[in-house]
N, C-alpha and C. Protein backbone atom coordinates (compact mmCIF):
# COMPACT_ATOMS: atom_id res chain seq x y z
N UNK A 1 10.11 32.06 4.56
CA UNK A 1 9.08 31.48 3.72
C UNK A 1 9.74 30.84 2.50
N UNK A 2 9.68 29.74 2.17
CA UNK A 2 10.17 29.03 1.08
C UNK A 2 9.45 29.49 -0.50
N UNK A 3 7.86 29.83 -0.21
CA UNK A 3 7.39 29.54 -1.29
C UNK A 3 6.38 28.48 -1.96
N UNK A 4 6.94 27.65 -1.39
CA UNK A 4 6.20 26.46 -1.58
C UNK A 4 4.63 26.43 -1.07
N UNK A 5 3.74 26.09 -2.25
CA UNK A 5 2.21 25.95 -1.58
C UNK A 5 1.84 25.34 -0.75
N UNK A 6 0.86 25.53 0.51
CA UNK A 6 0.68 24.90 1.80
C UNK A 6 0.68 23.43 1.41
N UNK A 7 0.71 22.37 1.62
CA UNK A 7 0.07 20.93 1.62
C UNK A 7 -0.95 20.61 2.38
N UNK A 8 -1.77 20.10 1.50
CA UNK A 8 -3.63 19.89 1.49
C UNK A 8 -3.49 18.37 2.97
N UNK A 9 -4.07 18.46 3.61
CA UNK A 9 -4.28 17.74 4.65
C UNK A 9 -4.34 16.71 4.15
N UNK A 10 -4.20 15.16 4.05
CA UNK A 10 -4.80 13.98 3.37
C UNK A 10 -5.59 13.33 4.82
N UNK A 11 -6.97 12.91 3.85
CA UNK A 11 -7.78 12.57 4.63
C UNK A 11 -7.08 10.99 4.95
N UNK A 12 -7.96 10.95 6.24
CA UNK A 12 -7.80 9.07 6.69
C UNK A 12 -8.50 8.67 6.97
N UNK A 13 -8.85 7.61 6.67
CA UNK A 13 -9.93 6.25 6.89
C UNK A 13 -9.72 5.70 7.91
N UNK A 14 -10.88 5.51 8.55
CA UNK A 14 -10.83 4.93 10.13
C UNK A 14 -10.59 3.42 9.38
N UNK A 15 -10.72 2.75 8.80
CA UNK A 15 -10.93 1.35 7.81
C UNK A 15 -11.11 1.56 6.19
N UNK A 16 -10.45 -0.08 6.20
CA UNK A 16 -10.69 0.04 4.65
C UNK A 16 -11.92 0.05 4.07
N UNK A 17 -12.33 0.75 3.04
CA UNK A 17 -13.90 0.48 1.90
C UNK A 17 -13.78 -0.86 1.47
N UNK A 18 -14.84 -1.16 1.19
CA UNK A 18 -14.64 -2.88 0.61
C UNK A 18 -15.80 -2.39 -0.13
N UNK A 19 -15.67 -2.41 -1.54
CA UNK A 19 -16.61 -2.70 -2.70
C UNK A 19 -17.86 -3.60 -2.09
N UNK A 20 -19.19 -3.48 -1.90
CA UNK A 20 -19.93 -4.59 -1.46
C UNK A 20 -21.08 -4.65 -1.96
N UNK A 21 -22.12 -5.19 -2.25
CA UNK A 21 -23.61 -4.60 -2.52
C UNK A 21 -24.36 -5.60 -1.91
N UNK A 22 -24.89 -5.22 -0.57
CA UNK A 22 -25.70 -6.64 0.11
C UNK A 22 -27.36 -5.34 0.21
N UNK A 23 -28.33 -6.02 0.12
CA UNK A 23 -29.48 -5.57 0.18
C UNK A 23 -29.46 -5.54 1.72
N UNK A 24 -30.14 -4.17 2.61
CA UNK A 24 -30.83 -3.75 3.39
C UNK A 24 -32.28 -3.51 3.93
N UNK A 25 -32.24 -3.21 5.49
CA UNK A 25 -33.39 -2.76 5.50
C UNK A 25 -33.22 -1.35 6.52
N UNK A 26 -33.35 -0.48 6.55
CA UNK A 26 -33.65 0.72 7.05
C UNK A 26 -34.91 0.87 7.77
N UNK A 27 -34.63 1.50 9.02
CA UNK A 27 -35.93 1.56 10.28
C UNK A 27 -35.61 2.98 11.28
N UNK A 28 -36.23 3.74 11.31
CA UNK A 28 -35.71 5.16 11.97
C UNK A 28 -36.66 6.15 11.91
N UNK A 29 -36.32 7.98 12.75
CA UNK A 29 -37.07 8.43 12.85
C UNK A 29 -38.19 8.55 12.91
N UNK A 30 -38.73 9.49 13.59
CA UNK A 30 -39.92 9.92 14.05
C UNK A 30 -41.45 9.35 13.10
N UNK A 31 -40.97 9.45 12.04
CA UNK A 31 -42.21 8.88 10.99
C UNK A 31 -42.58 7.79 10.86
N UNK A 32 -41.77 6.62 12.12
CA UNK A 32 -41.84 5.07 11.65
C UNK A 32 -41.30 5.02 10.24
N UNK A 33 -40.43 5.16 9.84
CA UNK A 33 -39.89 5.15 8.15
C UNK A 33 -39.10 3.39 8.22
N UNK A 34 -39.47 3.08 7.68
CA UNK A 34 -39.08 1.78 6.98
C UNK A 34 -38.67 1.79 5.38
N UNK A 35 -37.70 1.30 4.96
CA UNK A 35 -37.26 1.13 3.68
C UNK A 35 -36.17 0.30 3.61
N UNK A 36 -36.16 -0.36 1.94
CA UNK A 36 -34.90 -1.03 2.00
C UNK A 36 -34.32 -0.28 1.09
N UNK A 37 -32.81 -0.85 1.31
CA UNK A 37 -31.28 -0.19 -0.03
C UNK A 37 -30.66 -0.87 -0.06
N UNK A 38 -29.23 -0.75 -0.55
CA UNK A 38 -28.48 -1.17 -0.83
C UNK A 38 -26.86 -0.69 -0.90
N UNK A 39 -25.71 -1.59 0.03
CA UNK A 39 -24.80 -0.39 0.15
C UNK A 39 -24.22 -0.79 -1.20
N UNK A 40 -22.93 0.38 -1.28
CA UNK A 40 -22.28 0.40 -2.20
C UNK A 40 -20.80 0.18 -2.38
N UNK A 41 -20.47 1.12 -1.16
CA UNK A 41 -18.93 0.25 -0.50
C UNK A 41 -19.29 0.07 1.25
N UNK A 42 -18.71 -0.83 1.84
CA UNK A 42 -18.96 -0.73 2.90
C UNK A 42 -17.57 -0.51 3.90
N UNK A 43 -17.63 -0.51 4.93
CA UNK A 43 -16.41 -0.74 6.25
C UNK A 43 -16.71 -1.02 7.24
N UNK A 44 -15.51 -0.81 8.69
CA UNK A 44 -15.62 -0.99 9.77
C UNK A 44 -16.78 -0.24 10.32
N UNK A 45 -17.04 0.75 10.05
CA UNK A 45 -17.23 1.84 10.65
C UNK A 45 -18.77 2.78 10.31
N UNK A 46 -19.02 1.78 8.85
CA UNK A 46 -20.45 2.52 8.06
C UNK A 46 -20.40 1.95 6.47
N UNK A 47 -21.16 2.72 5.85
CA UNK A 47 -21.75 2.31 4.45
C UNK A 47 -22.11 3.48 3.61
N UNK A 48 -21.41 3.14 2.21
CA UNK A 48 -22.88 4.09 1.71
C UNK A 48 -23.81 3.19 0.73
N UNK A 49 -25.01 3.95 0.79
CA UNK A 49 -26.17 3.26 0.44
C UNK A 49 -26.83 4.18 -0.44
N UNK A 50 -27.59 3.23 -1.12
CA UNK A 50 -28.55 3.84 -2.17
C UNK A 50 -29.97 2.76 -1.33
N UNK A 51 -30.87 4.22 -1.24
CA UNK A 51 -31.75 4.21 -0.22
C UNK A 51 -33.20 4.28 -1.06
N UNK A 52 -34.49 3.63 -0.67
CA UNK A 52 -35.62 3.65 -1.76
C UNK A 52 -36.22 4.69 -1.32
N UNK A 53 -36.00 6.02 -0.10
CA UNK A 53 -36.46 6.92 0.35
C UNK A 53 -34.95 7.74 0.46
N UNK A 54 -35.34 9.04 0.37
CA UNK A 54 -34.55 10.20 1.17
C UNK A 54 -34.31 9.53 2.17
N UNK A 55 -33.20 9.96 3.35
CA UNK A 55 -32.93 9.61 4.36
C UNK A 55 -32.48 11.35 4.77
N UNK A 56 -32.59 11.90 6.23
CA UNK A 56 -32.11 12.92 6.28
C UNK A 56 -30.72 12.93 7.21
N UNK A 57 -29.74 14.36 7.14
CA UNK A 57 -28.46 14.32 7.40
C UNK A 57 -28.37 14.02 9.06
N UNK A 58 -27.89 12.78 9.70
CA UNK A 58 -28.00 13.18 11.09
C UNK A 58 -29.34 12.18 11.81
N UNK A 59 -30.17 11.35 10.95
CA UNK A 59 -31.11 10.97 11.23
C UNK A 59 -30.31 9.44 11.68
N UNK A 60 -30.94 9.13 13.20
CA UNK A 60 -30.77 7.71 14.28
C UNK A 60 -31.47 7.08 13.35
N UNK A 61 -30.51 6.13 12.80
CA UNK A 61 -31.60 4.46 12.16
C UNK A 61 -31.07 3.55 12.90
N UNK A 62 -31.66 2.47 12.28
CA UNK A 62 -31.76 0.86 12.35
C UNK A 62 -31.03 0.80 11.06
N UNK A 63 -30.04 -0.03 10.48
CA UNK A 63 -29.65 -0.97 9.53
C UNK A 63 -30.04 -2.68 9.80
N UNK A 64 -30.16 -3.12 9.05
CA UNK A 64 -30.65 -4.78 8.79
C UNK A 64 -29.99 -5.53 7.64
N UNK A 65 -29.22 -6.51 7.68
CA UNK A 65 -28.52 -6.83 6.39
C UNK A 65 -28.97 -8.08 6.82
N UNK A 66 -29.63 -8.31 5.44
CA UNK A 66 -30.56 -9.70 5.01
C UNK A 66 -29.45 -10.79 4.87
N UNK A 67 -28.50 -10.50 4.50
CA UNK A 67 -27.45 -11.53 4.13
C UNK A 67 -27.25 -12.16 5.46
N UNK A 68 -26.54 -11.08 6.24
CA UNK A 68 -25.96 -11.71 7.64
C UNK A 68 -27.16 -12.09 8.55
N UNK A 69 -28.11 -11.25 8.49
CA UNK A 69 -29.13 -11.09 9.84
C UNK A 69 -29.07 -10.34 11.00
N UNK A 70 -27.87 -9.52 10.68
CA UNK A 70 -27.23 -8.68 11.62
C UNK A 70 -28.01 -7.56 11.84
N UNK A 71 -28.04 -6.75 12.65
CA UNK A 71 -28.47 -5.40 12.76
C UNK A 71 -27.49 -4.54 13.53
N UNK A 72 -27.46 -3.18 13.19
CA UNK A 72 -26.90 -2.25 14.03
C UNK A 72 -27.61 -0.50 13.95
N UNK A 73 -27.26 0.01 14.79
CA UNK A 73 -28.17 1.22 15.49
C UNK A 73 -26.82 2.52 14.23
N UNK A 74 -27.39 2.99 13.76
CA UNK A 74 -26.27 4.12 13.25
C UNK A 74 -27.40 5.78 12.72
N UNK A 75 -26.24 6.14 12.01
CA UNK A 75 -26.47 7.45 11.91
C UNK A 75 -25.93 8.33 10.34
N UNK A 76 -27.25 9.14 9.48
CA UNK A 76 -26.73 9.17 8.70
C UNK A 76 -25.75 10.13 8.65
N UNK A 77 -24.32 10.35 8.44
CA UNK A 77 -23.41 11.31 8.07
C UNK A 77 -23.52 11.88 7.31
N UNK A 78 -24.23 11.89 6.25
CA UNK A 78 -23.75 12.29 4.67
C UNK A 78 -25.21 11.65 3.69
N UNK A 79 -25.08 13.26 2.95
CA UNK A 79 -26.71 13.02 1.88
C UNK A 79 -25.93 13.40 0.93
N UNK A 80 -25.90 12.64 0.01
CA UNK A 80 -25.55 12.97 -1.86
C UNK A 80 -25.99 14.27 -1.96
N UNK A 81 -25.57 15.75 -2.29
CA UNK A 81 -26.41 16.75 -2.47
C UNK A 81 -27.20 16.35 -4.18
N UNK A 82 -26.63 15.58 -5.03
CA UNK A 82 -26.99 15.23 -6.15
C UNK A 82 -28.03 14.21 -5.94
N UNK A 83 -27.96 13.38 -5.29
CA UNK A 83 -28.72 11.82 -5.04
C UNK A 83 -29.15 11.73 -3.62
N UNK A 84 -30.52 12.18 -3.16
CA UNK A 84 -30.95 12.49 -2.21
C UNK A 84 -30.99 11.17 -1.88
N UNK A 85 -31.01 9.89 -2.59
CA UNK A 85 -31.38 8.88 -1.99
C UNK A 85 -29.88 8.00 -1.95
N UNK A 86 -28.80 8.56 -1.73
CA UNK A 86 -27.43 8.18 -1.57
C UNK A 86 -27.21 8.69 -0.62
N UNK A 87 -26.76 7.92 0.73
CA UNK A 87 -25.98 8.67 1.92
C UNK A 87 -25.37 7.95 2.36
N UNK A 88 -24.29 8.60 3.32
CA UNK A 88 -23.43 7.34 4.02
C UNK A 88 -23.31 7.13 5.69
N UNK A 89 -23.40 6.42 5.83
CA UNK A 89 -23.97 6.26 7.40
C UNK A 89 -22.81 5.36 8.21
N UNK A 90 -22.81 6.19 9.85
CA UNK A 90 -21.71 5.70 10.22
C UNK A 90 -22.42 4.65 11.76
N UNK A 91 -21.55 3.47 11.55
CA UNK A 91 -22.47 2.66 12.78
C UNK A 91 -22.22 3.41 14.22
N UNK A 92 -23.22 2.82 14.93
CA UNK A 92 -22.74 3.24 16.47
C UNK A 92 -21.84 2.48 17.14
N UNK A 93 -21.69 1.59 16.34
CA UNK A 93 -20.26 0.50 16.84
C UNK A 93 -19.62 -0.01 15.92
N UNK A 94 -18.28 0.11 15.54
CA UNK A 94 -17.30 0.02 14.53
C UNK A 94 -17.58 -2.26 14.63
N UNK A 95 -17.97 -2.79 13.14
CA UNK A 95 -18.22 -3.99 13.37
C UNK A 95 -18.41 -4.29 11.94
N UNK A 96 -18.15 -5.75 11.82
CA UNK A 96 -18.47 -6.24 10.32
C UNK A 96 -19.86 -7.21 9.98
N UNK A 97 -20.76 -6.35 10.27
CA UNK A 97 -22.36 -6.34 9.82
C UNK A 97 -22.66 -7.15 8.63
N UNK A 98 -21.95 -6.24 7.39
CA UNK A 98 -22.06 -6.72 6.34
C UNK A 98 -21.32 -8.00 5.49
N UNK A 99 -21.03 -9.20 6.15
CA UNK A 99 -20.91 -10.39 5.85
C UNK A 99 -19.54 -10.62 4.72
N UNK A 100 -18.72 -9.38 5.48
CA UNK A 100 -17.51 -9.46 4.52
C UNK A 100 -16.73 -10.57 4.65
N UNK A 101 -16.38 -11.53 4.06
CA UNK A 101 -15.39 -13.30 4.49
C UNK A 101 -14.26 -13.28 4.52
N UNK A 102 -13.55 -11.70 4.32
CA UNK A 102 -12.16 -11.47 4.25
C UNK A 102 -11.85 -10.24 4.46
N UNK A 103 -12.77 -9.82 5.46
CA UNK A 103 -12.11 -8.58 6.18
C UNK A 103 -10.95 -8.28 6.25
N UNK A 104 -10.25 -6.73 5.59
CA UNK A 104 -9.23 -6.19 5.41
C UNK A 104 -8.29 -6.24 6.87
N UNK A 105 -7.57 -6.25 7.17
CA UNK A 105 -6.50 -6.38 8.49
C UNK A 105 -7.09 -5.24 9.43
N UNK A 106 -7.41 -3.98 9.12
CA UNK A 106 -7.87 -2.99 9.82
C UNK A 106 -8.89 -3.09 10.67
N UNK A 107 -10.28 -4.60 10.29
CA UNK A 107 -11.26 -4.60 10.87
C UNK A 107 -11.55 -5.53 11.74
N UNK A 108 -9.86 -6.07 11.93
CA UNK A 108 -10.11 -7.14 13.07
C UNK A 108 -10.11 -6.84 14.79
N UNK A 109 -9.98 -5.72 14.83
CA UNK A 109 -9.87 -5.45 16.28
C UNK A 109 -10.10 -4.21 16.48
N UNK A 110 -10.96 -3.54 16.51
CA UNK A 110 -11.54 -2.59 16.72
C UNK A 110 -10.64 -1.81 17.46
N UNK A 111 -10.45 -2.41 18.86
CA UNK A 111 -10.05 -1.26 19.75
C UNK A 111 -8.17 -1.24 19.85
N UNK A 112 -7.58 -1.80 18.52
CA UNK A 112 -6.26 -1.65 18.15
C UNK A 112 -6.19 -0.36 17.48
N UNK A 113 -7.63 -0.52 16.70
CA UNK A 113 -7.75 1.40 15.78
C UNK A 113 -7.63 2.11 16.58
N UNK A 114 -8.14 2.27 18.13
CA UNK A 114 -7.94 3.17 18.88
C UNK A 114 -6.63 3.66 19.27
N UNK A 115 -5.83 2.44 19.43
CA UNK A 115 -4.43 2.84 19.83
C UNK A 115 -3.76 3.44 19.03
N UNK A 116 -4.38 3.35 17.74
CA UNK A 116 -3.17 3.95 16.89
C UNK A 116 -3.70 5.75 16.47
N UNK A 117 -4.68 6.64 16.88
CA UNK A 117 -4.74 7.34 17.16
C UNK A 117 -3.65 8.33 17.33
């Protein structure tokens, strides 16, 4: 035993965050729930958003980005325990939705992320 304290795992990003704020629309669950937000950083892979409703942990939506016109089917990962109306949601298909014009190198080929696994 050396002594030395374990080293803390460092997390990894499936993709880079890109600072973004494009207005949304949100469509999901059982309640017919409709709402719009707004993300805050976005990626390959998901968003987080500031939402005009709760959203719950795990809940199948619809995303809609007014900018692009795009839509995609995702899922929320993650509820702000502080900011119920902050969560971050991961798509059902790794894609650039949100109308980024200079996508980081990481988000050009999806299934190159895989290889590097």
């Amino acid at each position: 035993m050396n002594g030395a304290p374990p080293t803390p795992p460092r997390e990894s990003r499936r993709s880079t965050r890109v600072p973004l704020r494009v207005v949304i629309s949100v469509e999901g669950g059982q309640q017919d729930l409709t709402c719009e937000g707004e993300t805050i950083v976005v990626n390959l892979h998901g968003a987080l958003l500031n939402t005009a409703v709760p959203l719950a942990q795990g809940l199948k939506i619809s995303v809609q980005v007014f900018l692009t016109g795009k839509r995609s089917g995702a899922r929320v990962a993650y509820v702000d325990p502080g900011n119920s109306l902050r969560c971050g949601i991961e798509l059902d298909h790794p894609q650039n939705i949100w109308g980024v014009p200079l996508p980081p190198a990481d988000w050009t080929d999806p299934s190159a992320e895989k290889d590097r696994r």
